[in-house]
N, C-alpha and C. Protein backbone atom coordinates (compact mmCIF):
# COMPACT_ATOMS: atom_id res chain seq x y z
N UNK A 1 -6.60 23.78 12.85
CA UNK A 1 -6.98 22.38 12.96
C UNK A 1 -8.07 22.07 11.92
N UNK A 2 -7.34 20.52 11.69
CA UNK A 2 -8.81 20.44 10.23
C UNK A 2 -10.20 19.49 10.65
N UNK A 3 -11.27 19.88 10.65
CA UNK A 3 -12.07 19.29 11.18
C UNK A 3 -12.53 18.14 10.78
N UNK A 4 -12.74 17.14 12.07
CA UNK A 4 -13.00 15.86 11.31
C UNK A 4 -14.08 15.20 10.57
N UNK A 5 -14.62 14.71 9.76
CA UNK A 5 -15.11 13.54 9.45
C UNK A 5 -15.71 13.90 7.64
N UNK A 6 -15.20 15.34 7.34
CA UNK A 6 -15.16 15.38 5.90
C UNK A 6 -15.11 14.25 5.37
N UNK A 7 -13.71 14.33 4.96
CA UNK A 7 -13.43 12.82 4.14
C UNK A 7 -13.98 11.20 4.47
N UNK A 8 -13.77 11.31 5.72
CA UNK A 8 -14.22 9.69 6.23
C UNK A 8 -15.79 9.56 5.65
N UNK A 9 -16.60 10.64 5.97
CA UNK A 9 -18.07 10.63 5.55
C UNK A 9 -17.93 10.07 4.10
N UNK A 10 -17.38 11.32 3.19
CA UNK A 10 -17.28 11.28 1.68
C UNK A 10 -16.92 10.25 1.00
N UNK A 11 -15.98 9.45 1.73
CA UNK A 11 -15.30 7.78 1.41
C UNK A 11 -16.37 6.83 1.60
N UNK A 12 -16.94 6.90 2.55
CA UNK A 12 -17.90 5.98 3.53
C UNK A 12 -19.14 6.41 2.26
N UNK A 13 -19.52 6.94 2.04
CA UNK A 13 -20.85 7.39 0.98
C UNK A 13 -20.43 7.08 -0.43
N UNK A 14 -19.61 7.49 -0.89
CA UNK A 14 -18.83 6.77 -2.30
C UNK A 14 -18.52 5.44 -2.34
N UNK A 15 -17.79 4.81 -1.31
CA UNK A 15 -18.09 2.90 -1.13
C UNK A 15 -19.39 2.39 -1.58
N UNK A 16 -20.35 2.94 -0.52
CA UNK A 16 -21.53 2.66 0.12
C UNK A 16 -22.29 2.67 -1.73
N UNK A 17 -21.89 3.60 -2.39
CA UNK A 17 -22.56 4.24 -3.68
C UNK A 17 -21.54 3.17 -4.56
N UNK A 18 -20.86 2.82 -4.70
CA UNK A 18 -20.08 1.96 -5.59
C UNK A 18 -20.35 0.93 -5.25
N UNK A 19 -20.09 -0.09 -4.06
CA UNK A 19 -20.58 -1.20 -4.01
C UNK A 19 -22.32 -1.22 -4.50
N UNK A 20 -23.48 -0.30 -4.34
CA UNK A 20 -24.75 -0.55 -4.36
C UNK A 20 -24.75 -0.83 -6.15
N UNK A 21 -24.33 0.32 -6.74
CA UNK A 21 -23.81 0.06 -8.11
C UNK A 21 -23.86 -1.38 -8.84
N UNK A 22 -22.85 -1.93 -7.95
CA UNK A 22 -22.44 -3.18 -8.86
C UNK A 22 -23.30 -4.05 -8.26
N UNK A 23 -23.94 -3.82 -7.43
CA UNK A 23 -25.12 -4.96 -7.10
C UNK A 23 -24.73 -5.50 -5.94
N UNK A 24 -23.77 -5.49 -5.53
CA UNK A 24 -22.78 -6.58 -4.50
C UNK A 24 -23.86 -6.37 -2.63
N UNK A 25 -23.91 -7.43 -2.30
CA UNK A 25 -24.12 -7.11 -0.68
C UNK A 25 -22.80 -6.71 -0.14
N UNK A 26 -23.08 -6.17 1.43
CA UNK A 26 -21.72 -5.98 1.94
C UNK A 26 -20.81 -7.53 1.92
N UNK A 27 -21.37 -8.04 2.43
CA UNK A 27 -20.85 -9.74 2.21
C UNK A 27 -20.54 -10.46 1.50
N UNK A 28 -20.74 -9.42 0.09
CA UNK A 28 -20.15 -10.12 -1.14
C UNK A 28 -18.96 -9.06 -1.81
N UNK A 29 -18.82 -7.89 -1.35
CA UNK A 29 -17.85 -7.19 -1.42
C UNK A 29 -16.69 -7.42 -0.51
N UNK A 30 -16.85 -7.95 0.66
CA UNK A 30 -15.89 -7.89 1.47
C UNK A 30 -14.98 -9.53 1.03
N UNK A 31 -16.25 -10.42 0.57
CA UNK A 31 -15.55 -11.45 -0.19
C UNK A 31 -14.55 -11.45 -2.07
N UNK A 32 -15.35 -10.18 -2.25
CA UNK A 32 -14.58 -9.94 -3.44
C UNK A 32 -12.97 -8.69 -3.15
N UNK A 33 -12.81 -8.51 -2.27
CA UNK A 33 -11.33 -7.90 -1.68
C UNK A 33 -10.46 -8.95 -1.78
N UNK A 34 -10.77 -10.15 -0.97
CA UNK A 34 -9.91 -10.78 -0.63
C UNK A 34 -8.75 -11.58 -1.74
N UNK A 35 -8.87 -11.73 -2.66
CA UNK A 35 -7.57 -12.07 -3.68
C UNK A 35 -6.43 -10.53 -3.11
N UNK A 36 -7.17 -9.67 -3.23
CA UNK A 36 -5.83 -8.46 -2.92
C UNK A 36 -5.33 -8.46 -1.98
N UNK A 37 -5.96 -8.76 -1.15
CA UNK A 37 -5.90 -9.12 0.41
C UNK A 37 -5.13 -10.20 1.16
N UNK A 38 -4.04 -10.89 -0.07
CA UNK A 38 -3.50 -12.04 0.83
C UNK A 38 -4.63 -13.11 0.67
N UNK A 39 -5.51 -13.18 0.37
CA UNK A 39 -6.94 -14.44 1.10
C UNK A 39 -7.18 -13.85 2.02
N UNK A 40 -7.47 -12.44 2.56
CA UNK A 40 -8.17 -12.30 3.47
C UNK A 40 -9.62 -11.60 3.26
N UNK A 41 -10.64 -12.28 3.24
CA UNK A 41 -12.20 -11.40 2.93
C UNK A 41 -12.51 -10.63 4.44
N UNK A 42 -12.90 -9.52 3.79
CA UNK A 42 -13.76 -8.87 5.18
C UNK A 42 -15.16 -9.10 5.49
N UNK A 43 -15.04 -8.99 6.54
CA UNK A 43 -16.75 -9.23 7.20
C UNK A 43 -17.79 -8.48 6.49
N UNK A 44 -19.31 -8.87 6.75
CA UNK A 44 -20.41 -7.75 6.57
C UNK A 44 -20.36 -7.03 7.41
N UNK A 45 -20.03 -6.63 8.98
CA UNK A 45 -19.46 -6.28 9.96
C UNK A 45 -18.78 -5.21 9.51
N UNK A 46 -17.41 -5.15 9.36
CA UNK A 46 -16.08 -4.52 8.64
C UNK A 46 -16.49 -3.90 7.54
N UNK A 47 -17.18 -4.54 6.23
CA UNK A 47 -17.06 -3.67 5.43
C UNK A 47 -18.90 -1.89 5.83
N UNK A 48 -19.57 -2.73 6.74
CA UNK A 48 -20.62 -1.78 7.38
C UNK A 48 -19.96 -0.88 7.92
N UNK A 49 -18.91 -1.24 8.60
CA UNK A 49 -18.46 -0.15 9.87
C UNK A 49 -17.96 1.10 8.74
N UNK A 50 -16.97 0.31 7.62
CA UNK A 50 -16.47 1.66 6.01
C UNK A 50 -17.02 2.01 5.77
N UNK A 51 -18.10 1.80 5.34
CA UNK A 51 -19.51 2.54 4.96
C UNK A 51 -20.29 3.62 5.52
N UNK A 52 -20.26 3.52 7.25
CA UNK A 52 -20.73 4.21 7.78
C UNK A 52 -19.71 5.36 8.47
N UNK A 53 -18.34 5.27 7.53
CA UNK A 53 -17.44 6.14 8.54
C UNK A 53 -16.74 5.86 9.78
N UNK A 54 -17.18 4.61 10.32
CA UNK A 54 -16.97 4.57 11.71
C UNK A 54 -15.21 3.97 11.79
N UNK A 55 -14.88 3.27 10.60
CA UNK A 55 -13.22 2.90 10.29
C UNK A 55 -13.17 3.17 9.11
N UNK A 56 -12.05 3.97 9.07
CA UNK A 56 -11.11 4.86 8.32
C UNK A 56 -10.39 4.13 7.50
N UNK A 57 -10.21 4.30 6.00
CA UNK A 57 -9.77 3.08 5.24
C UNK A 57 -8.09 4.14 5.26
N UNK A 58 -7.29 2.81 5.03
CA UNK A 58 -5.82 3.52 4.59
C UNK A 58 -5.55 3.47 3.33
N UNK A 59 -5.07 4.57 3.01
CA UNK A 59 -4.26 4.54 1.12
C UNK A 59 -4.50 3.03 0.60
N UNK A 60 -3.75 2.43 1.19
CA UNK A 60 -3.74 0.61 0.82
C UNK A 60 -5.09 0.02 0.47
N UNK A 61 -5.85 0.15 1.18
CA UNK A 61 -6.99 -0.19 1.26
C UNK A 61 -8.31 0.56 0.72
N UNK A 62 -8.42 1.79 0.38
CA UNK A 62 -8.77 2.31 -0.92
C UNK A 62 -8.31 1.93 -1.62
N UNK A 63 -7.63 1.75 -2.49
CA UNK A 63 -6.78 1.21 -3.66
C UNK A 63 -7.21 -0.02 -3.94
N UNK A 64 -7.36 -0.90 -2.84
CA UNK A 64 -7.89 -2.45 -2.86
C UNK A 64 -9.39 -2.09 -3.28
N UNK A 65 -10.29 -1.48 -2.76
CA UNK A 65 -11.44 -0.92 -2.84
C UNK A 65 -12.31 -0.37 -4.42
N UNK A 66 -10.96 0.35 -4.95
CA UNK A 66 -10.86 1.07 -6.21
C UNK A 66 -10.76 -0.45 -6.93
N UNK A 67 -9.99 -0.94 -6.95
CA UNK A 67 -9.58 -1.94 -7.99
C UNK A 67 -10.74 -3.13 -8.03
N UNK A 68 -11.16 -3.61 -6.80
CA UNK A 68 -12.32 -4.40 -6.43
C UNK A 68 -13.86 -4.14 -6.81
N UNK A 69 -14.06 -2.67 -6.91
CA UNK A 69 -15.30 -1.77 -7.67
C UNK A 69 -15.06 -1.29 -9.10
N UNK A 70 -14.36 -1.40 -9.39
CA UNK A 70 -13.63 -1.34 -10.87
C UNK A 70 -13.71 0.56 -11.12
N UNK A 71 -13.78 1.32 -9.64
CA UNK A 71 -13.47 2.47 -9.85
C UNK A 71 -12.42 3.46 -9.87
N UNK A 72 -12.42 4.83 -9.76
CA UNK A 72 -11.15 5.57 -9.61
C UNK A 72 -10.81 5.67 -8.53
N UNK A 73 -9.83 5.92 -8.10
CA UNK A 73 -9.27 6.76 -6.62
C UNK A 73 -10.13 8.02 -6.46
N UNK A 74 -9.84 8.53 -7.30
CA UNK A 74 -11.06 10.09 -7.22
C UNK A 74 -12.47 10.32 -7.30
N UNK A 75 -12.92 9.02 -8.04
CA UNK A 75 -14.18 8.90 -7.63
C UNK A 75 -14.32 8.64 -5.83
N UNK A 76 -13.55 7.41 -5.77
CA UNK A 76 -13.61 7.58 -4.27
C UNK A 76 -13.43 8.36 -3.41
N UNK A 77 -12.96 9.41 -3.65
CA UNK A 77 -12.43 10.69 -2.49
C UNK A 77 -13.48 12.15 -2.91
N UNK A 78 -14.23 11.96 -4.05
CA UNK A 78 -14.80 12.99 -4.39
C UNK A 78 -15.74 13.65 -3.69
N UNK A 79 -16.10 14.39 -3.22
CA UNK A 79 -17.17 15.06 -2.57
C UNK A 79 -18.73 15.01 -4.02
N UNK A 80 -19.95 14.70 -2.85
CA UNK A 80 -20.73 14.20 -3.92
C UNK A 80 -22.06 15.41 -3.38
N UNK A 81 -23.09 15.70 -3.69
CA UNK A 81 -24.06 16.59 -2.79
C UNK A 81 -24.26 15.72 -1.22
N UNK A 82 -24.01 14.67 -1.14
CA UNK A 82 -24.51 13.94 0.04
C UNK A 82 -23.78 14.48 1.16
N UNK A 83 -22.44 14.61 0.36
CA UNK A 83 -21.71 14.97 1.92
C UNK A 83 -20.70 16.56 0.73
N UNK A 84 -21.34 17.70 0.88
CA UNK A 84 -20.66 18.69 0.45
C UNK A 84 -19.23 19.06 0.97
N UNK A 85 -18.70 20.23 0.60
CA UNK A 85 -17.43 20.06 0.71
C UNK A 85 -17.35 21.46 1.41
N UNK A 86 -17.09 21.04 2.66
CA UNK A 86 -16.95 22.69 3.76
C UNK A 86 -15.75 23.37 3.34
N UNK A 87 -15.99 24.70 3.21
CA UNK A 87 -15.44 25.69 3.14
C UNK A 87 -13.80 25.78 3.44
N UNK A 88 -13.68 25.12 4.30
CA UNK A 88 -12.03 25.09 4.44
C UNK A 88 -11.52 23.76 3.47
N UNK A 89 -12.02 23.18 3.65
CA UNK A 89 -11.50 22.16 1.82
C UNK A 89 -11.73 22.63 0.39
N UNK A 90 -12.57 23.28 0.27
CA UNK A 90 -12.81 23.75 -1.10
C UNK A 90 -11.58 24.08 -2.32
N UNK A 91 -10.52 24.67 -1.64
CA UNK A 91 -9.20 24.64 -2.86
C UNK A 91 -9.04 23.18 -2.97
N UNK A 92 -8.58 22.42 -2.38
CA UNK A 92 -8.69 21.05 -2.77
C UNK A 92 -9.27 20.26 -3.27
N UNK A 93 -9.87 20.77 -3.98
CA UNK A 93 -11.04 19.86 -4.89
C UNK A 93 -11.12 20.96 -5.97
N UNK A 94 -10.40 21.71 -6.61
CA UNK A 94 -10.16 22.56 -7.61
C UNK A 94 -8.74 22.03 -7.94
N UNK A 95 -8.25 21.95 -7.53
CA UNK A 95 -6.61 21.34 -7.99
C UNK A 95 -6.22 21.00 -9.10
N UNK A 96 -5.62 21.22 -10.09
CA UNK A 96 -5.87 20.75 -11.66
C UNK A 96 -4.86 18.93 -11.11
N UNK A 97 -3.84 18.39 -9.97
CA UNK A 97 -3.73 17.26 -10.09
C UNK A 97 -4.72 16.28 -9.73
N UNK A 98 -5.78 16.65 -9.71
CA UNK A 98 -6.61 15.34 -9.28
C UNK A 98 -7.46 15.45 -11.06
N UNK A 99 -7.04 15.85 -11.64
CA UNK A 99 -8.01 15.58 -12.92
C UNK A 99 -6.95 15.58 -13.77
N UNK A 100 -5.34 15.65 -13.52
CA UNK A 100 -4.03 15.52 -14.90
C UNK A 100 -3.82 14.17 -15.17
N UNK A 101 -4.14 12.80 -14.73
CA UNK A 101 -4.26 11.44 -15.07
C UNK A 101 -5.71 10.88 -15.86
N UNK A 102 -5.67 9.90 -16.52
CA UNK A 102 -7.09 9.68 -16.41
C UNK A 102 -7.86 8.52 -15.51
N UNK A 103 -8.57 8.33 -15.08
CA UNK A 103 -9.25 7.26 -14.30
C UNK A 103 -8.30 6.18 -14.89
N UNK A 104 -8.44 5.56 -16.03
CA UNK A 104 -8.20 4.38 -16.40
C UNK A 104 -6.48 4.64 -16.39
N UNK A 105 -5.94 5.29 -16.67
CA UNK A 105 -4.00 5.16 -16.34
C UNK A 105 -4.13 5.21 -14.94
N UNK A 106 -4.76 5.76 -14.04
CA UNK A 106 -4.50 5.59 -12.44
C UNK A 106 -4.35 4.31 -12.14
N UNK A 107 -6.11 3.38 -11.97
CA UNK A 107 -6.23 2.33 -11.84
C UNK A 107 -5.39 1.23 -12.62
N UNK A 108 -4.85 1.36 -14.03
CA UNK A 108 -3.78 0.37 -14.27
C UNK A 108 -2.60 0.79 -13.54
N UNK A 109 -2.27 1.95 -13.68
CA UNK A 109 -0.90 2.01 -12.86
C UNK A 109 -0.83 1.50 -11.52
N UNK A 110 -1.85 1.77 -10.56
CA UNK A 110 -2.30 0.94 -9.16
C UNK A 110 -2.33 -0.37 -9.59
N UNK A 111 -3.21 -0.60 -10.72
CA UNK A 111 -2.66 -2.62 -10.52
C UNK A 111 -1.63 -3.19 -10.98
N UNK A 112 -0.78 -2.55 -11.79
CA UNK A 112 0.35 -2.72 -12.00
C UNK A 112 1.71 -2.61 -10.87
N UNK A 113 1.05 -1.71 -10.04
CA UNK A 113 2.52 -2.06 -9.01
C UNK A 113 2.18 -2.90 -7.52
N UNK A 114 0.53 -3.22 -7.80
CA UNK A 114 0.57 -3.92 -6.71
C UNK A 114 0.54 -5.63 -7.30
N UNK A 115 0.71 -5.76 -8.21
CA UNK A 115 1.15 -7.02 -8.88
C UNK A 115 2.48 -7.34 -9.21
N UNK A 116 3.34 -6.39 -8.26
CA UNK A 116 5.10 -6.24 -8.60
C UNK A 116 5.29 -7.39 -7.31
């Protein structure tokens, strides 16, 4: 069994570190989703709860996240010193496919098919 809250932490701390980045409040990030979103903006509420781990973003919604912070997918999933990477994940984060694309062909290829 794989233990929980690796990743959710590591996502939740990389948001948290990308949105602070660009300057954005939570309330102005959750308003800058929303074009991807159908018109739907998220709360300061909603985007706090991602931040802190407490809701679990889906593929979909990383991706919205990535494209909205103008970052990678792998930046987002990366293990950072804040939240290290326990021992039973460690091959996974050696993997030569998470480093055979580059940031910038990921993210166009992601906005390219969600603009299909």
């Amino acid at each position: 069994m794989v233990p929980d809250g690796f990743m959710s932490d590591t996502v939740a701390a990389n948001l948290r570190r990308a949105r602070r980045r660009s300057g954005w409040s939570q309330t102005e990030l959750g308003r800058r989703v929303a074009p991807l979103l159908d018109g739907l903006a998220l709360t300061q509420a909603q985007v706090s709860s991602l931040e802190l781990g407490r809701t679990h973003l889906t593929i979909d919604m990383l991706v919205v996240f990535a494209i909205t912070l103008s970052v990678s997918l792998v930046e987002l999933v990366s293990p950072t010193a804040e939240v290290p990477v326990p021992a039973w994940a460690s091959a996974a984060f050696v993997m030569p496919s998470l480093v055979a694309v580059s940031d910038g062909e990921l993210v166009a290829e992601v906005g390219r098919r969600l603009r299909r």
